[in-house]
Protein backbone atom coordinates (compact mmCIF):
# COMPACT_ATOMS: atom_id res chain seq x y z
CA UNK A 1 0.00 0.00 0.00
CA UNK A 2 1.66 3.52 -1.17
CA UNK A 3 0.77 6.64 0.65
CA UNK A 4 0.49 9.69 -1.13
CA UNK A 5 1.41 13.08 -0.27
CA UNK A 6 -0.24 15.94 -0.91
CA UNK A 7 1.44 19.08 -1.83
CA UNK A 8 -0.87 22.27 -1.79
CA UNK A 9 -0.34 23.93 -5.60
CA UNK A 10 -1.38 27.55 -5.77
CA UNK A 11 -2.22 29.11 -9.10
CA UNK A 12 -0.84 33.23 -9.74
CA UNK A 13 -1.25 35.61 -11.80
CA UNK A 14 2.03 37.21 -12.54
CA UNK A 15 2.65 40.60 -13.78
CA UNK A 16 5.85 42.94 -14.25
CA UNK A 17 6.43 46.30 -12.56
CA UNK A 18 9.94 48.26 -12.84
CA UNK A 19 12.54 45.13 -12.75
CA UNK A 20 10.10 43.30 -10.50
CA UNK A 21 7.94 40.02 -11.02
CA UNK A 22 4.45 40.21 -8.97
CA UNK A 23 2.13 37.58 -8.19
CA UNK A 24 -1.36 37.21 -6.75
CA UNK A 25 -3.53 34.59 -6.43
CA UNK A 26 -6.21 34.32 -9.34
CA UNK A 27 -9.17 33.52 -7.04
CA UNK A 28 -8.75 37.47 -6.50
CA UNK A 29 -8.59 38.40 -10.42
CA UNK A 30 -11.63 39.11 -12.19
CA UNK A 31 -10.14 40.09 -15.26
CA UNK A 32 -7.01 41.66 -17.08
CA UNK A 33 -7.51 44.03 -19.73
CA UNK A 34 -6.30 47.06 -21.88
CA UNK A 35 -5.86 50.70 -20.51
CA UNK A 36 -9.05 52.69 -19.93
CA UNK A 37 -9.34 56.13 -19.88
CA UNK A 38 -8.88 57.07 -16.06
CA UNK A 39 -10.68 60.52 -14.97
CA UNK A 40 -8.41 61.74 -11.90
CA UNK A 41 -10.05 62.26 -8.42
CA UNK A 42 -9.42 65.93 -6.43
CA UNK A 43 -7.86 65.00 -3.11
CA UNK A 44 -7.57 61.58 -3.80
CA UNK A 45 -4.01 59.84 -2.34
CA UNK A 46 -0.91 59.77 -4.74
CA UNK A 47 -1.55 56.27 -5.12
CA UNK A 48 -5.25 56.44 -6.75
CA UNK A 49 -4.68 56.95 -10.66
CA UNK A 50 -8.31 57.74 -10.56
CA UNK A 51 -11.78 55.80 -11.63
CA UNK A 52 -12.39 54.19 -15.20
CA UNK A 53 -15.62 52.61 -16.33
CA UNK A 54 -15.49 49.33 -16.86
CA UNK A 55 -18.97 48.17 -18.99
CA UNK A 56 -20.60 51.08 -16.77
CA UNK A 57 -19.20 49.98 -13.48
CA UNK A 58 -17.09 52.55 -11.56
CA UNK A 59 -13.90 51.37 -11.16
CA UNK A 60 -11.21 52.87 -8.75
CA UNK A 61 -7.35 52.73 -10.07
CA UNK A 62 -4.16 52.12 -8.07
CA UNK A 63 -1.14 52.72 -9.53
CA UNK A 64 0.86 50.16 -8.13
CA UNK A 65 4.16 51.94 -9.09
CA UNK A 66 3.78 54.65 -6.54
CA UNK A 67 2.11 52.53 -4.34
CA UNK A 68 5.17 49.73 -4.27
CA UNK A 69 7.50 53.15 -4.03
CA UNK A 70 8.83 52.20 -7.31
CA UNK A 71 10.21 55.04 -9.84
CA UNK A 72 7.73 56.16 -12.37
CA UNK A 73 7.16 54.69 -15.61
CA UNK A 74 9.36 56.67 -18.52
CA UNK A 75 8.37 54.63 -21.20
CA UNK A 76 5.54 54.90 -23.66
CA UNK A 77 3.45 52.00 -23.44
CA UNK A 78 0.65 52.16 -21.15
CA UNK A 79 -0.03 50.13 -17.91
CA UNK A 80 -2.30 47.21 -18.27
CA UNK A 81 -5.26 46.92 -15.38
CA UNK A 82 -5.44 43.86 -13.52
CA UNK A 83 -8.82 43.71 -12.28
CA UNK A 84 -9.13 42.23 -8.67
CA UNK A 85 -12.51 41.88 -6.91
CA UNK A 86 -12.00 42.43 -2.77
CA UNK A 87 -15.41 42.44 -0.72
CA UNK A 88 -17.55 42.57 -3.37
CA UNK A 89 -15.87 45.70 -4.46
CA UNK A 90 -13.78 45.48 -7.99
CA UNK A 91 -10.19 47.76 -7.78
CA UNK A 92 -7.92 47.84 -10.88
CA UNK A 93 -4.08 47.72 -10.33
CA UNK A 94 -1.85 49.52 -13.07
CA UNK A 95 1.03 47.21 -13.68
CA UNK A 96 3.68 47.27 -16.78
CA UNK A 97 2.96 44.32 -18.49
CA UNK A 98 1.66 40.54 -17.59
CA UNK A 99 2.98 37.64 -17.21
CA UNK A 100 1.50 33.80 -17.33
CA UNK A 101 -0.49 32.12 -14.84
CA UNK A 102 1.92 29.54 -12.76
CA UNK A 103 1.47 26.96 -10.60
CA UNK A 104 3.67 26.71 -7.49
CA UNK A 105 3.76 24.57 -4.35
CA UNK A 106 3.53 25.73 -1.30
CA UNK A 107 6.67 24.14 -0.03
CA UNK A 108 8.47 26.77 -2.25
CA UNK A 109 6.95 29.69 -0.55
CA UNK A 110 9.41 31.60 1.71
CA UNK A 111 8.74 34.33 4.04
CA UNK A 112 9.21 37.72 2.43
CA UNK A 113 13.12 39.02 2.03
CA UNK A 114 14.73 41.19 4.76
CA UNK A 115 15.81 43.22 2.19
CA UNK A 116 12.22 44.46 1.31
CA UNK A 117 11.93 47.71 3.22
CA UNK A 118 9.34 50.64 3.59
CA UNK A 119 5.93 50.58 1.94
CA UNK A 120 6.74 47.34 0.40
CA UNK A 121 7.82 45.26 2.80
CA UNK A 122 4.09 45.72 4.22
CA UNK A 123 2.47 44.85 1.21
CA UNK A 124 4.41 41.65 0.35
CA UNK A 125 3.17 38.18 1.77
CA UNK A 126 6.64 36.20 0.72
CA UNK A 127 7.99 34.92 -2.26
CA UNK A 128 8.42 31.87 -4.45
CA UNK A 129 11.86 31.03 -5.71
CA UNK A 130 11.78 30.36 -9.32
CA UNK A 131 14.45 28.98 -11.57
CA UNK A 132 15.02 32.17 -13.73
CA UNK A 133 14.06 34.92 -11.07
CA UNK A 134 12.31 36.16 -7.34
CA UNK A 135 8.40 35.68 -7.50
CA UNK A 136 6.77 38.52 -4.97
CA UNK A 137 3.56 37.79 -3.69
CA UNK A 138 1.40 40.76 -2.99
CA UNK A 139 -0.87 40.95 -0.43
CA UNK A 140 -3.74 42.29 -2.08
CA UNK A 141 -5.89 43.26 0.66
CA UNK A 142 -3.39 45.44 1.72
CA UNK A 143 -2.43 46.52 -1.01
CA UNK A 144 -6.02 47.98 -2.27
CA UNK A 145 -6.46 49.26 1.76
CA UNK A 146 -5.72 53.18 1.42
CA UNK A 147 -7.02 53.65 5.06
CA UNK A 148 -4.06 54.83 6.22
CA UNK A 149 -4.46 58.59 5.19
């Protein structure tokens, strides 16, 4: 008689921001798609781009560039909106470009680097060593949580 074990997989959505490589898990993404025109907010934090429509749902922003504390984008493609859905509520996340969905195990997860420090090191969960590079994961409740202001 064998015994199997059972290694919890995790599926993420990846996406690129600066040199970085992002992930989240896609039980949280509703849906990727092209830049929308984003009408700014008065008053609104650094970190809110602003609201879009989405098929006439309001849709609030974050550009996760300043909200990471990464430098800001000098090229001349625009960001792509990830689309997550927290409480209900659906938030878009400006990121550079996307990458594939991957399946990990949770026996590669790590605790997030001590070299993460300031906003970010809050808003990461840990990270996934990959062959070719670092996987971040976000937390994304934190992430789309602009309470502190």
């Amino acid at each position: 008689m064998t015994t199997s074990t059972s290694i919890e997989q995790h599926q993420l959505c990846t996406f690129y921001l600066d040199k970085f490589f992002f992930g989240i898990g896609v039980e949280k993404v509703q849906e990727i798609v092209r830049y929308q025109k984003i009408t700014r907010v008065p008053l609104a934090p650094p970190e809110v781009r602003g609201l879009m429509n989405l098929r006439n749902q309001i849709v609030t922003a974050i550009d996760l560039r300043d909200r990471l504390d990464l430098p800001e984008y000098r090229g001349d493609m625009l960001p792509i909106n990830v689309v997550v859905k927290i409480d209900e509520e659906m938030i878009s996340l400006l990121v550079d470009d996307v990458g594939d969905v991957l399946e990990v195990s949770q026996e590669q997860f790590e605790s997030s680097p001590e070299t993460l420090t300031g906003k970010v090191s809050k808003l990461i969960r840990g990270a996934y060593k990959l062959e070719e590079r670092l996987l971040l994961i976000l937390d994304v409740e934190k992430v789309v949580d602009l309470t502190g202001y």
